[in-house]
N, C-alpha and C. Protein backbone atom coordinates (compact mmCIF):
# COMPACT_ATOMS: atom_id res chain seq x y z
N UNK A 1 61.17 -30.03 -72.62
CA UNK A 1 61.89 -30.50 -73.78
C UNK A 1 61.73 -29.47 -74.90
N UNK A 2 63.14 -29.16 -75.54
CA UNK A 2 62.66 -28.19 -76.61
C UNK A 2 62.39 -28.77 -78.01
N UNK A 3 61.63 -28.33 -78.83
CA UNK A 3 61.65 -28.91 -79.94
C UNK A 3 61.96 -28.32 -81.41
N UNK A 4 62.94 -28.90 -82.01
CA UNK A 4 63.81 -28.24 -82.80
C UNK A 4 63.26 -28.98 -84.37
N UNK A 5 62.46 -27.59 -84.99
CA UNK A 5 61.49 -28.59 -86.21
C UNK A 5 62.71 -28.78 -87.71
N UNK A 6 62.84 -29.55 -88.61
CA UNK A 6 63.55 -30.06 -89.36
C UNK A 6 63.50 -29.66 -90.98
N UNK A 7 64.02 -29.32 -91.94
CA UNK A 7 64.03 -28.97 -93.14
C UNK A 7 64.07 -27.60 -93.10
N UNK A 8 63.14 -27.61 -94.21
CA UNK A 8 62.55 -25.93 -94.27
C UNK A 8 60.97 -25.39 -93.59
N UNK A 9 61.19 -26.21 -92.27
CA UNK A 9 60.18 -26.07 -91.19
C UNK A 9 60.26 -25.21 -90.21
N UNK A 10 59.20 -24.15 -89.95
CA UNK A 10 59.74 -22.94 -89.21
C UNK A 10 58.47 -23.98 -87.73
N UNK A 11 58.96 -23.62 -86.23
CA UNK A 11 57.60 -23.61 -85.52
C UNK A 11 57.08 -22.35 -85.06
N UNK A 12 55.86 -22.36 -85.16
CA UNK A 12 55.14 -21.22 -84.45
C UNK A 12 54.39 -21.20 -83.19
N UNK A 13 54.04 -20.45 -82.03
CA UNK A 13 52.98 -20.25 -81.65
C UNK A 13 52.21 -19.43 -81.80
N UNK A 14 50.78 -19.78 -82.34
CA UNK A 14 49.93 -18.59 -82.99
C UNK A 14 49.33 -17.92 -82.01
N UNK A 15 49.53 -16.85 -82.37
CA UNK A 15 48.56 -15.53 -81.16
C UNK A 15 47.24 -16.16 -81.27
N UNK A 16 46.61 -15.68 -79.60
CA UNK A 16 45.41 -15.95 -79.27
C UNK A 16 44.80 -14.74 -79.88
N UNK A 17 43.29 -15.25 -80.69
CA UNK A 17 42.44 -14.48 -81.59
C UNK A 17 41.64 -14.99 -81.41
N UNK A 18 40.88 -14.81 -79.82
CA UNK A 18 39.62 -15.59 -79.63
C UNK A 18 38.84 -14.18 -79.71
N UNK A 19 37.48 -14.00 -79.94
CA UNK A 19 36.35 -13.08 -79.93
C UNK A 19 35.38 -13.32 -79.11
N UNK A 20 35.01 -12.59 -78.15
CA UNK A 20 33.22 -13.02 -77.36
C UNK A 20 32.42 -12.26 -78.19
N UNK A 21 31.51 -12.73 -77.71
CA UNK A 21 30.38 -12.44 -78.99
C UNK A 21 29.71 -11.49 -78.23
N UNK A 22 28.55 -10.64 -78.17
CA UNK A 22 27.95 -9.85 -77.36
C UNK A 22 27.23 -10.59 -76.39
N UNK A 23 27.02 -11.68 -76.49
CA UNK A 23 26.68 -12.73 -75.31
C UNK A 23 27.47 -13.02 -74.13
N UNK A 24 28.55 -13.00 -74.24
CA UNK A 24 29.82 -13.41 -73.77
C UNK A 24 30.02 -14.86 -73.79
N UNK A 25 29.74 -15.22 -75.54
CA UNK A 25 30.18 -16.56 -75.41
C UNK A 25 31.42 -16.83 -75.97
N UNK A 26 32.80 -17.22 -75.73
CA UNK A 26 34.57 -16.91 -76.27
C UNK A 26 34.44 -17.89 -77.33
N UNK A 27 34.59 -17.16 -78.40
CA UNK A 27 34.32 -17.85 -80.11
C UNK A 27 36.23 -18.13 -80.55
N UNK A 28 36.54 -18.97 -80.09
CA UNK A 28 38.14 -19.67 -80.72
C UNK A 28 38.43 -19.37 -82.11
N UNK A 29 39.42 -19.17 -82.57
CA UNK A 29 39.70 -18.37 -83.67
C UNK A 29 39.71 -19.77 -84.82
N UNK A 30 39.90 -21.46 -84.27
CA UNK A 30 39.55 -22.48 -84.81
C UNK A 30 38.12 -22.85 -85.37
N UNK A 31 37.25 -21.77 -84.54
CA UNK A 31 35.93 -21.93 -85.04
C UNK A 31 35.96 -21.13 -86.53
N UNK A 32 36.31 -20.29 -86.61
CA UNK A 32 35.89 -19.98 -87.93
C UNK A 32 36.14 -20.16 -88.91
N UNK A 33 35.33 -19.86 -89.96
CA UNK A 33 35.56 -20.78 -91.27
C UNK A 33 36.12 -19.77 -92.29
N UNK A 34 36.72 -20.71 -93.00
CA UNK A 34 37.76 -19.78 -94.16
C UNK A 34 38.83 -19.34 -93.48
N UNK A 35 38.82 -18.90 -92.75
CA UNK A 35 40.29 -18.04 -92.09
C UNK A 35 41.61 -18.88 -92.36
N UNK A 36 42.53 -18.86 -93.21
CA UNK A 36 43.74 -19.43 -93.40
C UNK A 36 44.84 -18.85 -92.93
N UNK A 37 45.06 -17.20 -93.24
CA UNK A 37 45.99 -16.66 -92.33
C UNK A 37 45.93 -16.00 -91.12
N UNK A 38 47.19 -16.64 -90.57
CA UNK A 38 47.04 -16.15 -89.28
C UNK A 38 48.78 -15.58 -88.85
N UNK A 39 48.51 -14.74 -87.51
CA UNK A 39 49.80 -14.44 -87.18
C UNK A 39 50.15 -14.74 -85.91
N UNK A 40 51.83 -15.23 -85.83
CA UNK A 40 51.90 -16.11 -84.82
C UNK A 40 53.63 -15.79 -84.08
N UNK A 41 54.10 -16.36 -83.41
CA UNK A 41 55.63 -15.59 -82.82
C UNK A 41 56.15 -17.24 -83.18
N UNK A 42 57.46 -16.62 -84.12
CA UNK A 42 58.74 -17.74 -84.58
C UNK A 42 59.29 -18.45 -83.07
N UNK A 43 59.10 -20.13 -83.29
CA UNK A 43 59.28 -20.26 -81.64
C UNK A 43 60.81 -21.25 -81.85
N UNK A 44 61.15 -21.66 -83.25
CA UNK A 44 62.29 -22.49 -83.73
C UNK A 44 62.40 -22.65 -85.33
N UNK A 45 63.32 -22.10 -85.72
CA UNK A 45 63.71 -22.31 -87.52
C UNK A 45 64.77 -23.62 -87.34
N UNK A 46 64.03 -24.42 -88.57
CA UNK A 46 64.96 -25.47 -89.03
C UNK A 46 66.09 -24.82 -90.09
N UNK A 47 67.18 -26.21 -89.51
CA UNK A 47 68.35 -25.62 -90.21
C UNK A 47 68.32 -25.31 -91.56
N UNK A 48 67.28 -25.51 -92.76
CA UNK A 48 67.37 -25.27 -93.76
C UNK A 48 66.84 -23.76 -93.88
N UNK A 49 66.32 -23.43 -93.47
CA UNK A 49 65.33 -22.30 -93.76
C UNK A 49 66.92 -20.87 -93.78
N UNK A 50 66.61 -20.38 -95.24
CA UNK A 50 68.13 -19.69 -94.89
C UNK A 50 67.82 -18.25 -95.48
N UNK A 51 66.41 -17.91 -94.15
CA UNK A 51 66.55 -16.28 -94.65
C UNK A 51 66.99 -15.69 -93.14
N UNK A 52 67.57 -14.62 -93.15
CA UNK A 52 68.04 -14.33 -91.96
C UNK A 52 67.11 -13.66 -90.98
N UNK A 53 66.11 -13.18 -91.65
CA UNK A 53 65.03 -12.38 -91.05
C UNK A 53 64.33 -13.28 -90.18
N UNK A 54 63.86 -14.26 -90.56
CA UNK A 54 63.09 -15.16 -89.50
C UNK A 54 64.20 -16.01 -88.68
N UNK A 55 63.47 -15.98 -87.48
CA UNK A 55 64.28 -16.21 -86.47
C UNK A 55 63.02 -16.11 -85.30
N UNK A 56 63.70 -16.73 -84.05
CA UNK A 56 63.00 -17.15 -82.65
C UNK A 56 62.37 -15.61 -82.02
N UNK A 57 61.17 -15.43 -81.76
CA UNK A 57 60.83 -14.19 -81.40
C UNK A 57 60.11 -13.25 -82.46
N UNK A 58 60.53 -13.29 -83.63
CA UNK A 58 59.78 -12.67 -84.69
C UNK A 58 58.66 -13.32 -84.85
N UNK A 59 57.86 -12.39 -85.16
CA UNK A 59 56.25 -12.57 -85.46
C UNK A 59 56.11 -12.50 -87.17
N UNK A 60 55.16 -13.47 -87.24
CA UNK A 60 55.37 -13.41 -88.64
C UNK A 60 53.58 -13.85 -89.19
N UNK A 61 53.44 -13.56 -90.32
CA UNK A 61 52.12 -13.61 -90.88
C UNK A 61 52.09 -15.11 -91.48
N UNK A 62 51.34 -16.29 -91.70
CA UNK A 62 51.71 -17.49 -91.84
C UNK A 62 50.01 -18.11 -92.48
N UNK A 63 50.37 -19.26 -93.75
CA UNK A 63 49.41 -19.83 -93.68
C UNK A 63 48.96 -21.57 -93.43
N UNK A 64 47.60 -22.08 -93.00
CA UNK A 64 47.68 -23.56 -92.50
C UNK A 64 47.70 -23.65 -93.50
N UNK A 65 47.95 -23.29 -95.00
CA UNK A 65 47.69 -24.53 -96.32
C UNK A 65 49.16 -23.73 -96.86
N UNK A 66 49.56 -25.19 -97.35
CA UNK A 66 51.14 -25.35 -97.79
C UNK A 66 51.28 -24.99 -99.20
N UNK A 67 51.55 -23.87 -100.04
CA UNK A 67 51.47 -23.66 -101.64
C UNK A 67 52.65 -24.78 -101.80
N UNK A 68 53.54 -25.04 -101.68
CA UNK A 68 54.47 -25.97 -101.89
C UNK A 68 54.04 -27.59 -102.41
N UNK A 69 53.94 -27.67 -101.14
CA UNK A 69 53.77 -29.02 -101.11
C UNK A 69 52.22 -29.72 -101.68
N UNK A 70 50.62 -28.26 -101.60
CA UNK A 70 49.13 -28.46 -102.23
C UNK A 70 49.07 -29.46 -101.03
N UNK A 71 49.09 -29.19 -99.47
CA UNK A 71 48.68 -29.84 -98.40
C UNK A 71 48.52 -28.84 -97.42
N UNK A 72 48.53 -29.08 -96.22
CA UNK A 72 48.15 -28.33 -95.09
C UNK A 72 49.27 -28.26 -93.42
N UNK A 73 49.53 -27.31 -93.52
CA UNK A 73 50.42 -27.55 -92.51
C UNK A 73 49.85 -27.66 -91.05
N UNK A 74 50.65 -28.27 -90.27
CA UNK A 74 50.20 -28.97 -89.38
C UNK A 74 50.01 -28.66 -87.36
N UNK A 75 49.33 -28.92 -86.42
CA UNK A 75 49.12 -28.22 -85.55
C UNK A 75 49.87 -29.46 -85.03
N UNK A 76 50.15 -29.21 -83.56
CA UNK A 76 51.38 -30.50 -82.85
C UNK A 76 50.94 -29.84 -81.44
N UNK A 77 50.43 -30.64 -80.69
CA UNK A 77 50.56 -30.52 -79.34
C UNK A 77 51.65 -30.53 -78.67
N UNK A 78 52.48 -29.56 -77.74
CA UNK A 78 53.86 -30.06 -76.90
C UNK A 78 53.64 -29.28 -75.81
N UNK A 79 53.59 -30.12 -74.77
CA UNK A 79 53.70 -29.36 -73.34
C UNK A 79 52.49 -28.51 -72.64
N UNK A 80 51.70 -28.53 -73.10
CA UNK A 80 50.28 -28.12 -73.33
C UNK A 80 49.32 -26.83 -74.03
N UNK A 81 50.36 -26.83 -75.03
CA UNK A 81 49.65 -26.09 -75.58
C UNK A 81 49.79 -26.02 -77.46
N UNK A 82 49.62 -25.56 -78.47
CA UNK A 82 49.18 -25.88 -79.86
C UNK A 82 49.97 -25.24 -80.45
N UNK A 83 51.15 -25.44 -81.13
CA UNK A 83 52.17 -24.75 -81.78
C UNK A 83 51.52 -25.35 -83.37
N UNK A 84 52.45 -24.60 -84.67
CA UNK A 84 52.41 -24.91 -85.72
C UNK A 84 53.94 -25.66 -86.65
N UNK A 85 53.73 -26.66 -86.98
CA UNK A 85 54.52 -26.78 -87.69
C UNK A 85 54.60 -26.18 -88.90
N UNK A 86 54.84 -25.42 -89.49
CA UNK A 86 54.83 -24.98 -91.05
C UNK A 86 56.33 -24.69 -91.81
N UNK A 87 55.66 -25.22 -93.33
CA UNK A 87 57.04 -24.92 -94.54
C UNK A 87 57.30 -23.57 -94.30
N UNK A 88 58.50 -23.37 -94.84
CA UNK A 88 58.62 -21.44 -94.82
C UNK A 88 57.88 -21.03 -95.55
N UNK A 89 57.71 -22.04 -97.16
CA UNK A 89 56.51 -21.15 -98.08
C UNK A 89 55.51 -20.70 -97.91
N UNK A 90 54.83 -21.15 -96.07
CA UNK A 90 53.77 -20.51 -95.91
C UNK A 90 53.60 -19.44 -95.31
N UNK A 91 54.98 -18.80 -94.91
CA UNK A 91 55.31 -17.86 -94.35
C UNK A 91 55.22 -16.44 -95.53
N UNK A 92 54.57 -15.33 -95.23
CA UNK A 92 53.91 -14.03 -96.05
C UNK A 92 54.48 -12.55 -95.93
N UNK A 93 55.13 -12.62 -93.80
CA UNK A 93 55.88 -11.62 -93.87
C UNK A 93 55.72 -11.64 -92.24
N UNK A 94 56.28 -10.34 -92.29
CA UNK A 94 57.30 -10.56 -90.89
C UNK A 94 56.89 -9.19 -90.32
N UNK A 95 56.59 -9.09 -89.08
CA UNK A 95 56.47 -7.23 -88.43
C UNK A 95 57.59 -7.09 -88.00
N UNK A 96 57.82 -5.78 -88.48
CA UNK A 96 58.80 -5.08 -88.04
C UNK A 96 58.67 -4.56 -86.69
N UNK A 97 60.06 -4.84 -85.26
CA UNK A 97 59.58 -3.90 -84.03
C UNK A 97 60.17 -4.93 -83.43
N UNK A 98 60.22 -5.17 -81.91
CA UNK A 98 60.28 -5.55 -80.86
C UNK A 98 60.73 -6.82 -81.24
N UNK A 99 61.43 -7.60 -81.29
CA UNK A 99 62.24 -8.95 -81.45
C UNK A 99 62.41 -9.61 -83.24
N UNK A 100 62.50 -8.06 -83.86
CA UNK A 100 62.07 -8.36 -85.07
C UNK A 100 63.66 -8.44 -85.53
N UNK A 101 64.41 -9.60 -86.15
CA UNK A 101 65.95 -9.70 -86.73
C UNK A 101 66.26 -9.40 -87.48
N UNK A 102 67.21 -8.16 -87.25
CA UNK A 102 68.29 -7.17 -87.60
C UNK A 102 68.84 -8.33 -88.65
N UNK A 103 69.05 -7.63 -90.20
CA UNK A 103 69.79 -8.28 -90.87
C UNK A 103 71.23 -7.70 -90.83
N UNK A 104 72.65 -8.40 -91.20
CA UNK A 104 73.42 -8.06 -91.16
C UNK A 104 73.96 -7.98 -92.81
N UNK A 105 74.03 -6.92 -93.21
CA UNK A 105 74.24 -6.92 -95.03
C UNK A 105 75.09 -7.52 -95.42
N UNK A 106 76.42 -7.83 -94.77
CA UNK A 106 77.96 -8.64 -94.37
C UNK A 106 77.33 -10.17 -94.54
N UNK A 107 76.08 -10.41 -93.86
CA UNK A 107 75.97 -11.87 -93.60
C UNK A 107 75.84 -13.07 -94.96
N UNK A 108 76.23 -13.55 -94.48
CA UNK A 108 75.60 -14.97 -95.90
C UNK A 108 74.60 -16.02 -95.70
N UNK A 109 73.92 -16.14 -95.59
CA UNK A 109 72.46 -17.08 -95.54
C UNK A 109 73.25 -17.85 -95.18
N UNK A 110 72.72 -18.71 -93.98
CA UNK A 110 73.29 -20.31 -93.61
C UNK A 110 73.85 -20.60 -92.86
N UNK A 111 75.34 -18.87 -92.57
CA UNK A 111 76.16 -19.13 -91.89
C UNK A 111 75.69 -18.76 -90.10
N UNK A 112 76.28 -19.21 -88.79
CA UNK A 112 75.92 -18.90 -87.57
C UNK A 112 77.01 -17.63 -87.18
């Protein structure tokens, strides 16, 4: 089932950023503390979100706490594994390269 997130809700799946320790014990990137940003691959933009750059495949720099809304954006289990729901406002920037969307200068925000 695909899931198609709503407003100005982008979904993500966040890159794996696990660390072993010199022990070889695999330290989850959920374990650590403070860490708010993270970077993750655009997996569905809601229809509001009307920059042309983000889009399905772009990787983008993202944070779990919402400046918008002064809440926290949210993790969602689907299919087995941990995507992000997040506002665009928590979105910081975008890498350039390999599935990264070509703007079209012609284009107008919104339109398909």
């Amino acid at each position: 089932m695909k899931v198609k997130p709503v407003g100005k809700t982008v979904l993500i799946r966040p890159d794996r950023q696990e660390k072993e320790s010199p022990g070889g014990i695999v330290i989850p990137e959920t374990a650590k503390q403070g860490k708010v940003n993270l970077w993750g691959t655009v997996v569905a933009v809601g229809r509001d979100v009307m920059d042309p750059v983000i889009g399905e495949g772009v990787r983008v720099l993202y944070s779990h706490l919402d400046p918008e809304l002064g809440g926290v954006n949210r993790p969602v289990e689907h299919e087995g594994e941990t995507l992000w729901i997040v506002n665009y406002t928590s979105l910081y920037a975008v890498e350039e390269g390999e599935g990264y969307a070509q703007v079209d200068a012609d284009a107008q925000p919104g339109q398909d």
